[in-house]
N, C-alpha and C. Protein backbone atom coordinates (compact mmCIF):
# COMPACT_ATOMS: atom_id res chain seq x y z
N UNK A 1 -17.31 -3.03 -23.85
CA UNK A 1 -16.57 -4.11 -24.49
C UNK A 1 -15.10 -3.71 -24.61
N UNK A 2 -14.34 -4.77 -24.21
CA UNK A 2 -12.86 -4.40 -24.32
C UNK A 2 -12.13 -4.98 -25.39
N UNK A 3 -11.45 -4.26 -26.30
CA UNK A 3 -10.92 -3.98 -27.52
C UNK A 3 -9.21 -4.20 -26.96
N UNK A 4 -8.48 -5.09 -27.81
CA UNK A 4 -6.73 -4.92 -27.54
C UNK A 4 -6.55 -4.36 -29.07
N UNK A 5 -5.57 -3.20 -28.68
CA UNK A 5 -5.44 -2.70 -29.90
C UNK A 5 -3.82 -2.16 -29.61
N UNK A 6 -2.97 -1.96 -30.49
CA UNK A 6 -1.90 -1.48 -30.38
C UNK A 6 -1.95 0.44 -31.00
N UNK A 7 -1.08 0.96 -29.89
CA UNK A 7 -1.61 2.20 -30.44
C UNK A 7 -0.30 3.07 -30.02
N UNK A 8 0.20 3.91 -31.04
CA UNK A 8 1.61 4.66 -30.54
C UNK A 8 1.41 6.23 -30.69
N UNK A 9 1.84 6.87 -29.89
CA UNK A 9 1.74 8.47 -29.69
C UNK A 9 2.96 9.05 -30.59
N UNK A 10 2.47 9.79 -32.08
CA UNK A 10 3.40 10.19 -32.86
C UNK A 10 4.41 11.40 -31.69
N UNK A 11 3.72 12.11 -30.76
CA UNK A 11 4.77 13.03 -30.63
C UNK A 11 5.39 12.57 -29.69
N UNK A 12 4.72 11.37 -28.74
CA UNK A 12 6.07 10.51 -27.81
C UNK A 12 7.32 9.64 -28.53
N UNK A 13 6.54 9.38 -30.09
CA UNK A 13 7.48 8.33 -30.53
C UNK A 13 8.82 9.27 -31.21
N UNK A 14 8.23 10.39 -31.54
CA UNK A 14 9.21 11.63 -31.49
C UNK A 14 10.47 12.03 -30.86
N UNK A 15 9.81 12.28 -29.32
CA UNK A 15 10.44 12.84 -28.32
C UNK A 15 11.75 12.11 -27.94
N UNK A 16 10.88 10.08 -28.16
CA UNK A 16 12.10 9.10 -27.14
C UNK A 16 13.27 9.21 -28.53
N UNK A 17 12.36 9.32 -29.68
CA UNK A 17 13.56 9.24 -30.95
C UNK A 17 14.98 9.99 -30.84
N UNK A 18 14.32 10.89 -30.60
CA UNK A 18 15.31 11.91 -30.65
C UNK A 18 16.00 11.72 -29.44
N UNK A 19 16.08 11.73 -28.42
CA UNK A 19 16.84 10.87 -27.36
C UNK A 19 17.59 9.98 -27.50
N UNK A 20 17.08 9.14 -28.31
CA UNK A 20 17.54 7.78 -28.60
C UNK A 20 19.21 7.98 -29.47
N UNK A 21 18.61 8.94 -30.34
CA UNK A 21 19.65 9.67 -31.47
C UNK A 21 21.07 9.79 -30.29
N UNK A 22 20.13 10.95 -29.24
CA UNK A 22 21.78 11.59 -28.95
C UNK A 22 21.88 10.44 -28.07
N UNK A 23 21.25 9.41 -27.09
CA UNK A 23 22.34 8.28 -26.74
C UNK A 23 23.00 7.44 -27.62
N UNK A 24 22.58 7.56 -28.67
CA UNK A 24 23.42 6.46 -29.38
C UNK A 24 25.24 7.22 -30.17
N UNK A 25 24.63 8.56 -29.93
CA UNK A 25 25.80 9.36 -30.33
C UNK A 25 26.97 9.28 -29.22
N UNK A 26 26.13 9.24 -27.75
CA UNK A 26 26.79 9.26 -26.45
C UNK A 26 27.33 8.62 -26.48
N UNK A 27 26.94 7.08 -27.17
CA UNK A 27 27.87 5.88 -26.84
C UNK A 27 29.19 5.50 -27.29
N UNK A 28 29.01 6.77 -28.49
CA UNK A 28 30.07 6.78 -29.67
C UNK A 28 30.25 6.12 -31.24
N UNK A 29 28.95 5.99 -31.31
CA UNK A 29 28.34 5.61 -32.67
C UNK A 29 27.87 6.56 -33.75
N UNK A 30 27.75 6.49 -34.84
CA UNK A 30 27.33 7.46 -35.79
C UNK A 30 25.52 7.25 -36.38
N UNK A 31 25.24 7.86 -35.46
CA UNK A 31 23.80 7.59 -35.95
C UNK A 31 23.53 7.79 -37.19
N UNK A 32 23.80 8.41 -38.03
CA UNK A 32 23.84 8.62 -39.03
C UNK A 32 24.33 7.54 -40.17
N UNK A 33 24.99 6.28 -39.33
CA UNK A 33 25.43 5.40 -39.88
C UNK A 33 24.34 4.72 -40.86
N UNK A 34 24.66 3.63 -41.52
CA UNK A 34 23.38 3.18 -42.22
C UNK A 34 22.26 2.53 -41.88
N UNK A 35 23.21 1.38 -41.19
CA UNK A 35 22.25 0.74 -40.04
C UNK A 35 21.75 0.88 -38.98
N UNK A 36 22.40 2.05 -38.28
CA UNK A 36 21.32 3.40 -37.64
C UNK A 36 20.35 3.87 -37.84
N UNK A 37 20.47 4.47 -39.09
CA UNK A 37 19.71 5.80 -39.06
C UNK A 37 18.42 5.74 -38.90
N UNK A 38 17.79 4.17 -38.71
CA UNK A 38 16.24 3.91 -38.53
C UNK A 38 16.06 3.76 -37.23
N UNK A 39 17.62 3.36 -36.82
CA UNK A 39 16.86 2.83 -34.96
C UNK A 39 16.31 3.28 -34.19
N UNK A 40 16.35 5.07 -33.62
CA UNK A 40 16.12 5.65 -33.15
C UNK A 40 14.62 5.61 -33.41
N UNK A 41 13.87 5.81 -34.30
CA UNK A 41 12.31 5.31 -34.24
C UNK A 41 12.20 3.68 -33.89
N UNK A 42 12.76 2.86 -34.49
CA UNK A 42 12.14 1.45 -34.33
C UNK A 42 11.97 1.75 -32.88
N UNK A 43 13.93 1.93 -31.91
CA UNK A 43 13.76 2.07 -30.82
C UNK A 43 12.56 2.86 -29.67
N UNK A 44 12.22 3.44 -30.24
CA UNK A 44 10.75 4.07 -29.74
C UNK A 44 9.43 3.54 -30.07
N UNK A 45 9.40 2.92 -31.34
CA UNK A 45 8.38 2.16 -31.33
C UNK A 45 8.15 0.93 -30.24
N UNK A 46 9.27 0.48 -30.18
CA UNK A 46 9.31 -1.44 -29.26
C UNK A 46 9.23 -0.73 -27.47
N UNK A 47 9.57 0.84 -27.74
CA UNK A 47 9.56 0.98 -26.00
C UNK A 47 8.17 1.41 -25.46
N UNK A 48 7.45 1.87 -26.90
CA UNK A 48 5.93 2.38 -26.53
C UNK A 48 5.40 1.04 -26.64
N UNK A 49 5.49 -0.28 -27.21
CA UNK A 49 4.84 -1.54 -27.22
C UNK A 49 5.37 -1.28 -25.90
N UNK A 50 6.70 -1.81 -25.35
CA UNK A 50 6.81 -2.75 -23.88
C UNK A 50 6.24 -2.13 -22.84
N UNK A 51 6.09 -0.59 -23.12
CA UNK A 51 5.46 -0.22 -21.85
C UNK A 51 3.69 -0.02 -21.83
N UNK A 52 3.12 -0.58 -23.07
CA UNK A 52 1.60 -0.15 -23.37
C UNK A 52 0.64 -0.39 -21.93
N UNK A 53 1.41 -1.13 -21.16
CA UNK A 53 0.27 -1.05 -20.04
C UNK A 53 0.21 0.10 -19.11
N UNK A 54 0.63 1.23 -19.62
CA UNK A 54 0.34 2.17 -18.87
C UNK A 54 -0.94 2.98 -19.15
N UNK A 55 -0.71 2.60 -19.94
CA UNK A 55 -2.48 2.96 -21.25
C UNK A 55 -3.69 2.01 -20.81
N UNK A 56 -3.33 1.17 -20.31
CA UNK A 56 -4.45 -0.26 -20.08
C UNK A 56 -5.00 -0.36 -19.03
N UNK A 57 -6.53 -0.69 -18.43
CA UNK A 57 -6.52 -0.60 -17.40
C UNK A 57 -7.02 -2.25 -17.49
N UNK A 58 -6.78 -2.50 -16.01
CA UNK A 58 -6.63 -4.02 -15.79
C UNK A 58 -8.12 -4.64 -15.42
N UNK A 59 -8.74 -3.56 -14.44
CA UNK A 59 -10.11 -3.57 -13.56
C UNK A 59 -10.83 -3.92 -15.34
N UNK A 60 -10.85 -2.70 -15.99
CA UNK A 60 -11.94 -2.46 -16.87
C UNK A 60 -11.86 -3.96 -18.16
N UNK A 61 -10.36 -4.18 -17.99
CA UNK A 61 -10.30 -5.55 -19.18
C UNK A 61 -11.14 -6.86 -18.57
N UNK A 62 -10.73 -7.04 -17.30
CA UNK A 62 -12.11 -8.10 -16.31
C UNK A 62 -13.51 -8.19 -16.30
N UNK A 63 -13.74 -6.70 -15.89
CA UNK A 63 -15.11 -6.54 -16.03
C UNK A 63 -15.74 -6.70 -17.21
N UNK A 64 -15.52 -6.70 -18.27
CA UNK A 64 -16.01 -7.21 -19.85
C UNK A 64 -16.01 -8.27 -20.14
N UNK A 65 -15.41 -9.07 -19.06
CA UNK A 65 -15.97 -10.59 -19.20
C UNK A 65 -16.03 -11.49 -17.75
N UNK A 66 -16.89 -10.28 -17.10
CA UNK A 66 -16.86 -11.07 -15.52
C UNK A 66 -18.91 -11.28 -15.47
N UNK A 67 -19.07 -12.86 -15.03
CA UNK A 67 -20.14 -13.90 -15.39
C UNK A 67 -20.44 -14.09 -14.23
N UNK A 68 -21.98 -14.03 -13.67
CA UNK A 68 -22.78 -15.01 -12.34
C UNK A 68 -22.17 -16.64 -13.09
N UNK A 69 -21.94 -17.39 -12.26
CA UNK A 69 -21.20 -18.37 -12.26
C UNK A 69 -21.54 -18.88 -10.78
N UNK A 70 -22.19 -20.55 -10.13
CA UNK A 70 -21.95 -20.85 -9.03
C UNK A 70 -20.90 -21.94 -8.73
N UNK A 71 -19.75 -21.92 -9.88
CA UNK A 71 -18.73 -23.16 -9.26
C UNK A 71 -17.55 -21.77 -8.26
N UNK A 72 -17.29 -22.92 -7.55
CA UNK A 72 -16.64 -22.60 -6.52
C UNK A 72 -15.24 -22.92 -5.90
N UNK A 73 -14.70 -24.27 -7.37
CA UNK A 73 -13.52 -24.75 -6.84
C UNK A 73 -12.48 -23.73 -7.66
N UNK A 74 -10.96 -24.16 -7.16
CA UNK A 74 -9.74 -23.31 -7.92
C UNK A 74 -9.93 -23.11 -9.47
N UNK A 75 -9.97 -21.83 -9.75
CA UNK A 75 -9.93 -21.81 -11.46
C UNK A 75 -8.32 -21.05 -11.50
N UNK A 76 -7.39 -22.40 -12.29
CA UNK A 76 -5.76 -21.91 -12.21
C UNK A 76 -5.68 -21.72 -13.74
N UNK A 77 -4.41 -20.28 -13.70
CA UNK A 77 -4.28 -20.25 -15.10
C UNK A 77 -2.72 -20.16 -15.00
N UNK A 78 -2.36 -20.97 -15.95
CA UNK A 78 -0.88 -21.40 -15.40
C UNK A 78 0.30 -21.14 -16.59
N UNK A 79 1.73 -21.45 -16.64
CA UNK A 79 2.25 -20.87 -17.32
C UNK A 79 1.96 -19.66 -18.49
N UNK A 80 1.37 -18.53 -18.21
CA UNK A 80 1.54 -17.31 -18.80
C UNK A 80 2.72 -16.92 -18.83
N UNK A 81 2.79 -16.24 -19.72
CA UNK A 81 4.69 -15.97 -20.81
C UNK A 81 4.13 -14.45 -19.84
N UNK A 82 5.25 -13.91 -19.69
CA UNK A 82 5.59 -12.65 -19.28
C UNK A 82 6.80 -11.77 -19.83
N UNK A 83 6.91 -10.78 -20.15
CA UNK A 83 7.82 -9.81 -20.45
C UNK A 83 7.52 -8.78 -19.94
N UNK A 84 8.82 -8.12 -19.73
CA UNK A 84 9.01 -6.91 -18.83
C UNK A 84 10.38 -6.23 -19.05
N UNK A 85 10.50 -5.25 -18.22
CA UNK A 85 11.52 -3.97 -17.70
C UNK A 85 11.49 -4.21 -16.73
N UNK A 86 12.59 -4.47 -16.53
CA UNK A 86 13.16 -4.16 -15.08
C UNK A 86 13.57 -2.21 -15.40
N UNK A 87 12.90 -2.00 -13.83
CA UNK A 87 13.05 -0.12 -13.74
C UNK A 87 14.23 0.45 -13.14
N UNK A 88 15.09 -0.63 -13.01
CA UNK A 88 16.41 -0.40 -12.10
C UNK A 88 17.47 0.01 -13.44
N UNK A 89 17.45 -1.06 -14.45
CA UNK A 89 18.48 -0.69 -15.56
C UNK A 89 17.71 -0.75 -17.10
N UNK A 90 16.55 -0.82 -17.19
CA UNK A 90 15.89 -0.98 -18.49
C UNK A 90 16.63 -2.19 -19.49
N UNK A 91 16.42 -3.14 -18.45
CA UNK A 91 16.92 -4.35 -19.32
C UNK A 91 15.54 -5.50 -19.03
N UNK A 92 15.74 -6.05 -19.73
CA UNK A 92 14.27 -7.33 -19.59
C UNK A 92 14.48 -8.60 -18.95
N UNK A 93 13.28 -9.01 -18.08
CA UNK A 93 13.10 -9.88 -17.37
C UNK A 93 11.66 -10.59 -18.32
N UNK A 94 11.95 -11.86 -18.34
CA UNK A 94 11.32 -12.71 -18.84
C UNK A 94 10.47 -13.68 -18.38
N UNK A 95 9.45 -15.10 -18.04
CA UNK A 95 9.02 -15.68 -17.64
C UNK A 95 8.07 -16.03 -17.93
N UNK A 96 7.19 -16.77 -16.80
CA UNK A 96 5.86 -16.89 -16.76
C UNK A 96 5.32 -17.53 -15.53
N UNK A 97 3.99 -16.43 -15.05
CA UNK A 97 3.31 -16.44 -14.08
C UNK A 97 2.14 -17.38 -13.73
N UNK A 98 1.95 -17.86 -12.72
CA UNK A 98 1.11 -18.82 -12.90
C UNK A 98 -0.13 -18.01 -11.41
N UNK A 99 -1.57 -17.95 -11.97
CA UNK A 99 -2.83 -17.44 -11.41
C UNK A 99 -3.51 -18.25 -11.21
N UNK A 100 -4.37 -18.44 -9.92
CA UNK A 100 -5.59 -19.04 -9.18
C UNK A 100 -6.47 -18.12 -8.75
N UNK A 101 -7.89 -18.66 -8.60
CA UNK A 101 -9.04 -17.43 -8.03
C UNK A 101 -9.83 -18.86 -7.13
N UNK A 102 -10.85 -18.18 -6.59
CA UNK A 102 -11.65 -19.27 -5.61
C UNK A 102 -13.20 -18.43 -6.39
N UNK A 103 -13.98 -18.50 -7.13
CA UNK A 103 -14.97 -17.95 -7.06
C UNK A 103 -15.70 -17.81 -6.36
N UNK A 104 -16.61 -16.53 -6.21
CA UNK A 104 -17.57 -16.23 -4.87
C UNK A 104 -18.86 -15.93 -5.67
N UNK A 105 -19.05 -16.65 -6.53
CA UNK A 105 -20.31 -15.47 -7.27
C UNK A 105 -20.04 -15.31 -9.09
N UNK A 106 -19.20 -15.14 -8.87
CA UNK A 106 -18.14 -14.43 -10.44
C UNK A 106 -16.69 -15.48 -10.72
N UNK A 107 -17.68 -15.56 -11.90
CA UNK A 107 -16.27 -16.36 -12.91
C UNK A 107 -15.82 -15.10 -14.25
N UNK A 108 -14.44 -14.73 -14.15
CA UNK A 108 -13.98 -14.17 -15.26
C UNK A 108 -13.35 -15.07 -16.49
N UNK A 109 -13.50 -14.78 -17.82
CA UNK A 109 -13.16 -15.41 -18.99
C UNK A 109 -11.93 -15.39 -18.50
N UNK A 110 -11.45 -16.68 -19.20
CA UNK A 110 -10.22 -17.39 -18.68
C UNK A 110 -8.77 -16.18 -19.74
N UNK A 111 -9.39 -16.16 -20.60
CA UNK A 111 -7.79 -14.94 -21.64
C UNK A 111 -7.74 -13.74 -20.79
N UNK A 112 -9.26 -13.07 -20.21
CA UNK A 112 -8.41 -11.87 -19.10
C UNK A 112 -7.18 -12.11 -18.23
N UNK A 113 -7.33 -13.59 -17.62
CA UNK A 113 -6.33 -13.10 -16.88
C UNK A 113 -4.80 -12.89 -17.05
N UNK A 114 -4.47 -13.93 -18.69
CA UNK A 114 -3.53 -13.27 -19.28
C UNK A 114 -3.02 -12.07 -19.85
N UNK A 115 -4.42 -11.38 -20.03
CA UNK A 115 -4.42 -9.68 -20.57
C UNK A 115 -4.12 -8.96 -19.09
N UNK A 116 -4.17 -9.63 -18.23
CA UNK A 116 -3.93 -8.81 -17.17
C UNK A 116 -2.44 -8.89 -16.52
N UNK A 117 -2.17 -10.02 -16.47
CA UNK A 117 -0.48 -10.31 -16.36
C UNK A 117 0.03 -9.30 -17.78
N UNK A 118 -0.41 -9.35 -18.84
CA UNK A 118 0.36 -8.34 -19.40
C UNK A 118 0.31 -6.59 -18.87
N UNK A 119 -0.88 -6.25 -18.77
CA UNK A 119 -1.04 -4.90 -18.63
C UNK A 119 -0.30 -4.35 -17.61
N UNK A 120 0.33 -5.56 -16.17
CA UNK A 120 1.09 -5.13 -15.28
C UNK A 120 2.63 -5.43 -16.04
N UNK A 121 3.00 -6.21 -16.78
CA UNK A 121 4.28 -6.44 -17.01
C UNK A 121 4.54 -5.36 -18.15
N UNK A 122 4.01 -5.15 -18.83
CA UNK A 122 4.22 -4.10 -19.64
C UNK A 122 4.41 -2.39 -19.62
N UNK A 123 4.95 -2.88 -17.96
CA UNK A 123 5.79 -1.50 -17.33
C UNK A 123 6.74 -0.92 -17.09
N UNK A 124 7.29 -0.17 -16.66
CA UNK A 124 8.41 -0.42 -16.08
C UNK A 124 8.80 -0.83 -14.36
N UNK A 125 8.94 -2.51 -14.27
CA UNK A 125 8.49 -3.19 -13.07
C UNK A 125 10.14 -3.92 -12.03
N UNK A 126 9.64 -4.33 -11.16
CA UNK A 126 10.37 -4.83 -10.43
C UNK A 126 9.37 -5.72 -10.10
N UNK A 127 10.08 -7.09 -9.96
CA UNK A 127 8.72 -8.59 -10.04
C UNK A 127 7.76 -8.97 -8.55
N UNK A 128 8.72 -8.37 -7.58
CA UNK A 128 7.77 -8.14 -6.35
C UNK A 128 6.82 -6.95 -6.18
N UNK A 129 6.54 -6.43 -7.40
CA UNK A 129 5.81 -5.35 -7.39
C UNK A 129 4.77 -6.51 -8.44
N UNK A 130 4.86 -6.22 -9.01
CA UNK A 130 4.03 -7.13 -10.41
C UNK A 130 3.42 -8.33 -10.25
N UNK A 131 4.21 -9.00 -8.88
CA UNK A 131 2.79 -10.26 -8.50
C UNK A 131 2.10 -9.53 -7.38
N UNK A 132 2.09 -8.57 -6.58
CA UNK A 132 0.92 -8.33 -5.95
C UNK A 132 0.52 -6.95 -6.88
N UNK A 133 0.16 -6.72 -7.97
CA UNK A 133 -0.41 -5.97 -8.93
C UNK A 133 -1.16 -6.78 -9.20
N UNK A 134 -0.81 -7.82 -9.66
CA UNK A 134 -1.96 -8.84 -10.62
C UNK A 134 -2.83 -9.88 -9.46
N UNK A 135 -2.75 -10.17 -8.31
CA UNK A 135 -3.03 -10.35 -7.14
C UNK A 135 -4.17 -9.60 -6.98
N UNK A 136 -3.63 -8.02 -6.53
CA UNK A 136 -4.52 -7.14 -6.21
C UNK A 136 -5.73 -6.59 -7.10
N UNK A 137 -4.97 -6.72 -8.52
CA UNK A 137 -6.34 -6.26 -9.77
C UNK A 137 -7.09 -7.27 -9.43
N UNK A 138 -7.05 -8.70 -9.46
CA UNK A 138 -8.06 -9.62 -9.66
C UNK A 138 -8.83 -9.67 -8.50
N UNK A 139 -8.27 -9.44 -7.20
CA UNK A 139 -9.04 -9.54 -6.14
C UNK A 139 -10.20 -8.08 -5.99
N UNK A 140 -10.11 -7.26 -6.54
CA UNK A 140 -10.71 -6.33 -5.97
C UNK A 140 -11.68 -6.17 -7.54
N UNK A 141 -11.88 -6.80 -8.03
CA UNK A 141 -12.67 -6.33 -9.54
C UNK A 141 -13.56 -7.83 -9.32
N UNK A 142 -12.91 -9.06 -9.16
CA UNK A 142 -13.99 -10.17 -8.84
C UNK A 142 -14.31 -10.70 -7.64
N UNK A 143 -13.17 -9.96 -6.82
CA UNK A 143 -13.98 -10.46 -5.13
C UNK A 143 -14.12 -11.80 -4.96
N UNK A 144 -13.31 -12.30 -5.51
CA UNK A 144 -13.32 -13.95 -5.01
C UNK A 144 -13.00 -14.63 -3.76
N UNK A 145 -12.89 -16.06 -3.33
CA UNK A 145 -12.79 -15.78 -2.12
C UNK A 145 -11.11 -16.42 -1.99
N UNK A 146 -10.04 -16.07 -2.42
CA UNK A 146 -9.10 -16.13 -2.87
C UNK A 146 -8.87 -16.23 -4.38
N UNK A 147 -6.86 -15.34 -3.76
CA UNK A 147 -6.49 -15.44 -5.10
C UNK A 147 -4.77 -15.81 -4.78
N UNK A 148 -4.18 -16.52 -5.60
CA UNK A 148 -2.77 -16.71 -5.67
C UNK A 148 -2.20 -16.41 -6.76
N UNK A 149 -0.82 -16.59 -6.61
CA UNK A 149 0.03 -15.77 -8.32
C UNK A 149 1.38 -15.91 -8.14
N UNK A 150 2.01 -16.75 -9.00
CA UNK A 150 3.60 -16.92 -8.47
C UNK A 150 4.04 -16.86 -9.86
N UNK A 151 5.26 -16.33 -9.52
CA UNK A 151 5.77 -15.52 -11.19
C UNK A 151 7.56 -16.04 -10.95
N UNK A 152 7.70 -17.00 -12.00
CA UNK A 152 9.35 -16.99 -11.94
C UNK A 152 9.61 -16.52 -12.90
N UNK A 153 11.25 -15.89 -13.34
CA UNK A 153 11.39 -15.20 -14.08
C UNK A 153 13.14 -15.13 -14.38
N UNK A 154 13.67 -14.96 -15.17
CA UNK A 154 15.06 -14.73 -15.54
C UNK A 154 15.49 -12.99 -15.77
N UNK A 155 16.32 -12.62 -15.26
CA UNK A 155 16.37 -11.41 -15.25
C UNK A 155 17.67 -11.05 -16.10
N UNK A 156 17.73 -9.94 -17.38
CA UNK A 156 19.00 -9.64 -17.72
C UNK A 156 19.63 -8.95 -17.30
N UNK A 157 19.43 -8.33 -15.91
CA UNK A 157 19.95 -7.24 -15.32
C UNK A 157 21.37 -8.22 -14.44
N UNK A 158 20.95 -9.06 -14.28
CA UNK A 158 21.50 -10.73 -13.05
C UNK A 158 22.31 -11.50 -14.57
N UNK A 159 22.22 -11.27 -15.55
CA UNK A 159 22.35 -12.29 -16.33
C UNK A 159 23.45 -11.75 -17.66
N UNK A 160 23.46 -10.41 -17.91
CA UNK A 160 23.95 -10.01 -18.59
C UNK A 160 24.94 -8.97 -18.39
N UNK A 161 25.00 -8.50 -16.85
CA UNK A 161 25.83 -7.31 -16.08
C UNK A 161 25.81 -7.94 -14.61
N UNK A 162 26.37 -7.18 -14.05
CA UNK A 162 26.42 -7.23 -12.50
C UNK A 162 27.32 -8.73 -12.15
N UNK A 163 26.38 -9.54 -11.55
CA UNK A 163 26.94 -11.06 -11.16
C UNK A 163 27.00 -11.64 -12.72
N UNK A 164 26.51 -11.56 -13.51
CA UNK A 164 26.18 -12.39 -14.96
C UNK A 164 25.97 -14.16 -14.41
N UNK A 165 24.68 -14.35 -13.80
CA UNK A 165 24.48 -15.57 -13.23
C UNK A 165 23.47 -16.17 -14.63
N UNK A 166 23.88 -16.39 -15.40
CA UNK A 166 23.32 -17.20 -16.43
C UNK A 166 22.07 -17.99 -16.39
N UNK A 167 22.52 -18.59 -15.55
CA UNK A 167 21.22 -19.83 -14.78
C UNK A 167 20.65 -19.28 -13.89
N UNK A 168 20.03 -18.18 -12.63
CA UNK A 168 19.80 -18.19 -11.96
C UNK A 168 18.07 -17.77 -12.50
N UNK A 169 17.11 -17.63 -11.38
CA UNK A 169 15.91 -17.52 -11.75
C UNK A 169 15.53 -16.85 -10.50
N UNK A 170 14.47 -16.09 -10.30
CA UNK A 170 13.49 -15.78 -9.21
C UNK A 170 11.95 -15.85 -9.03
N UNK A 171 11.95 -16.46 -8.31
CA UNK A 171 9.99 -17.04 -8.26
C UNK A 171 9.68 -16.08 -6.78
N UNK A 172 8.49 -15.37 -7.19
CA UNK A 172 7.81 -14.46 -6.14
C UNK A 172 6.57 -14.65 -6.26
N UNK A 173 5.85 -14.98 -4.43
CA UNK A 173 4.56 -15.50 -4.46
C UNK A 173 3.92 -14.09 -3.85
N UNK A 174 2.37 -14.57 -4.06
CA UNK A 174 1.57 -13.75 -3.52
C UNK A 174 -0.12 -14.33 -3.31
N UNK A 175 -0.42 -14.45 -1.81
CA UNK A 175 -1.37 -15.08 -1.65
C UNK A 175 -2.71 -14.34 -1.23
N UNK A 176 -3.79 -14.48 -1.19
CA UNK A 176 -5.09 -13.71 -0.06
C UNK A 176 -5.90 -14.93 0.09
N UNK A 177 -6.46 -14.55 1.11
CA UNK A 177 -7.83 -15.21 1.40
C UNK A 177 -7.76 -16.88 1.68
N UNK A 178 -8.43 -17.19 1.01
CA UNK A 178 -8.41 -18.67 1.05
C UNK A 178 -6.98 -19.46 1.09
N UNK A 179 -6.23 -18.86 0.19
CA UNK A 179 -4.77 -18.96 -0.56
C UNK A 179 -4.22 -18.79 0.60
N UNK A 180 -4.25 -18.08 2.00
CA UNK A 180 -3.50 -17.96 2.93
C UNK A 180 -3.35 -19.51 3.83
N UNK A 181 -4.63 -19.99 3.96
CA UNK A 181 -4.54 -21.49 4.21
C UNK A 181 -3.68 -22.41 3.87
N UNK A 182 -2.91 -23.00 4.69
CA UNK A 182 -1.71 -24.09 4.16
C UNK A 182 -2.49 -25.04 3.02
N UNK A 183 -3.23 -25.96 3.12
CA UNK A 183 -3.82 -26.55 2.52
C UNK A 183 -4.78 -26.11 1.35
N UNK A 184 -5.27 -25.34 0.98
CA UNK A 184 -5.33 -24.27 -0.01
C UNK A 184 -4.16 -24.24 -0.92
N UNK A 185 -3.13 -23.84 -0.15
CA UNK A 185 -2.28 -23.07 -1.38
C UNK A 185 -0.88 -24.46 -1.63
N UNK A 186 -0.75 -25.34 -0.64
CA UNK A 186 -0.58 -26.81 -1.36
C UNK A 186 -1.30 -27.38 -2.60
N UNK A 187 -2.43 -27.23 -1.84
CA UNK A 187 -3.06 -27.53 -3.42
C UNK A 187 -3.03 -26.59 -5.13
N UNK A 188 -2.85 -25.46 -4.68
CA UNK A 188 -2.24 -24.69 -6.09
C UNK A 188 -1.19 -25.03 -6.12
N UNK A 189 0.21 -25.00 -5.55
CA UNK A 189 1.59 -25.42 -5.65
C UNK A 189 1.49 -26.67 -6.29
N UNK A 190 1.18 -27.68 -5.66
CA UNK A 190 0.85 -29.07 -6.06
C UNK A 190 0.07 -29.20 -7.99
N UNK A 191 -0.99 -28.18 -8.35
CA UNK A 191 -1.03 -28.10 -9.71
C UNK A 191 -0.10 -27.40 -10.78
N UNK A 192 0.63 -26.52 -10.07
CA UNK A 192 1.60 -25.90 -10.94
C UNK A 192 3.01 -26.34 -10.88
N UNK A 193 3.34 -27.68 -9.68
CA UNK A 193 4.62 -27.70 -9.83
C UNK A 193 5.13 -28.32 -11.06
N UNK A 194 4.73 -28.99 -11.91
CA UNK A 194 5.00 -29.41 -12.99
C UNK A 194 5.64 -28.62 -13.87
N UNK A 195 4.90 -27.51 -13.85
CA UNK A 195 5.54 -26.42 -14.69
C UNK A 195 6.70 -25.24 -13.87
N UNK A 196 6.90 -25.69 -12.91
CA UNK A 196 7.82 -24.56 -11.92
C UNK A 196 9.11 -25.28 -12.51
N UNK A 197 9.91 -24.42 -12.43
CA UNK A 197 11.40 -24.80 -13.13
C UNK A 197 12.14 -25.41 -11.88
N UNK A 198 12.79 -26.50 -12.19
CA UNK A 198 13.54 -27.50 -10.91
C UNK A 198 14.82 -26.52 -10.20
């Protein structure tokens, strides 16, 4: 049985603390200041949340609720909220991913597959990595006979430095199986465009 639990490592939350301390000294701040002097833990606490899916495994959260089932049409799970790291500058990318399966046999409870878009985003990711993560977990734990996954997303790395493109967005697909079929994966596009940003 799979349990979500939040859970923090006193001597990691330690280690980043104290790090945290001397960058914030680096930057030219007084940690020691008032409204400092806590950050350096909070800051380690929110970085052991954003990255908890390194702790998580994705296969084993499925299998605790994967069912003999004989329907066979698209089961879509659509706007899932996403948060992340980008691993390039440790700034956050935001969104939400939208998932299809074809069942072959096996229907998984419909909240895994949001526990599973988290366990990959809760890394430190780059988003063409992270839709064929969540792609690849689902295909190889339920063996369906397709799977699709398209993830748009706002990035602060694009948005807050570099170009600072305010508005811009990036949507990255990822198809198998059935999903490779034009007509197949029209028909997922066609249920999620509603929710795809214009």
């Amino acid at each position: 049985m799979y349990h979500k639990e939040e859970t923090y490592n006193s001597d990691t939350m330690a280690f980043i603390a104290s790090q945290m301390k001397a960058i914030i000294a680096g930057l030219g701040e007084d940690p020691q200041r008032e409204g400092l002097q806590k950050t350096p833990m909070r800051s380690a606490r929110a970085l052991q949340f954003l990255t908890q899916g390194y702790q998580q495994d994705a296969h084993h959260i499925m299998r605790s609720a994967l069912f003999s089932e004989s329907y066979s049409e698209m089961v879509v799970v659509k706007d899932i909220e996403l948060y992340s790291l980008c691993e390039h500058h440790l700034l956050p990318f935001f969104g939400k991913a939208h998932v299809a399966y074809i069942p072959n046999g096996k229907v998984v409870g419909l909240s895994k597959i949001p526990r599973v878009v988290d366990v990959f985003s809760r890394r430190l990711q780059v988003q063409e990595r992270l839709t064929h993560q969540i792609l690849d977990a689902i295909n190889d734990t339920i063996q369906p006979l397709g799977v699709a996954v398209v993830i748009e997303a706002r990035h602060f790395c694009m948005m807050m430095r570099g170009v600072q493109k305010q508005n811009s967005s990036t949507t990255t697909s990822a198809f198998c199986g059935e999903f490779e079929k034009l007509q197949t994966r029209n028909e997922f596009i066609q249920l999620i465009s509603k929710s795809m940003s214009p």
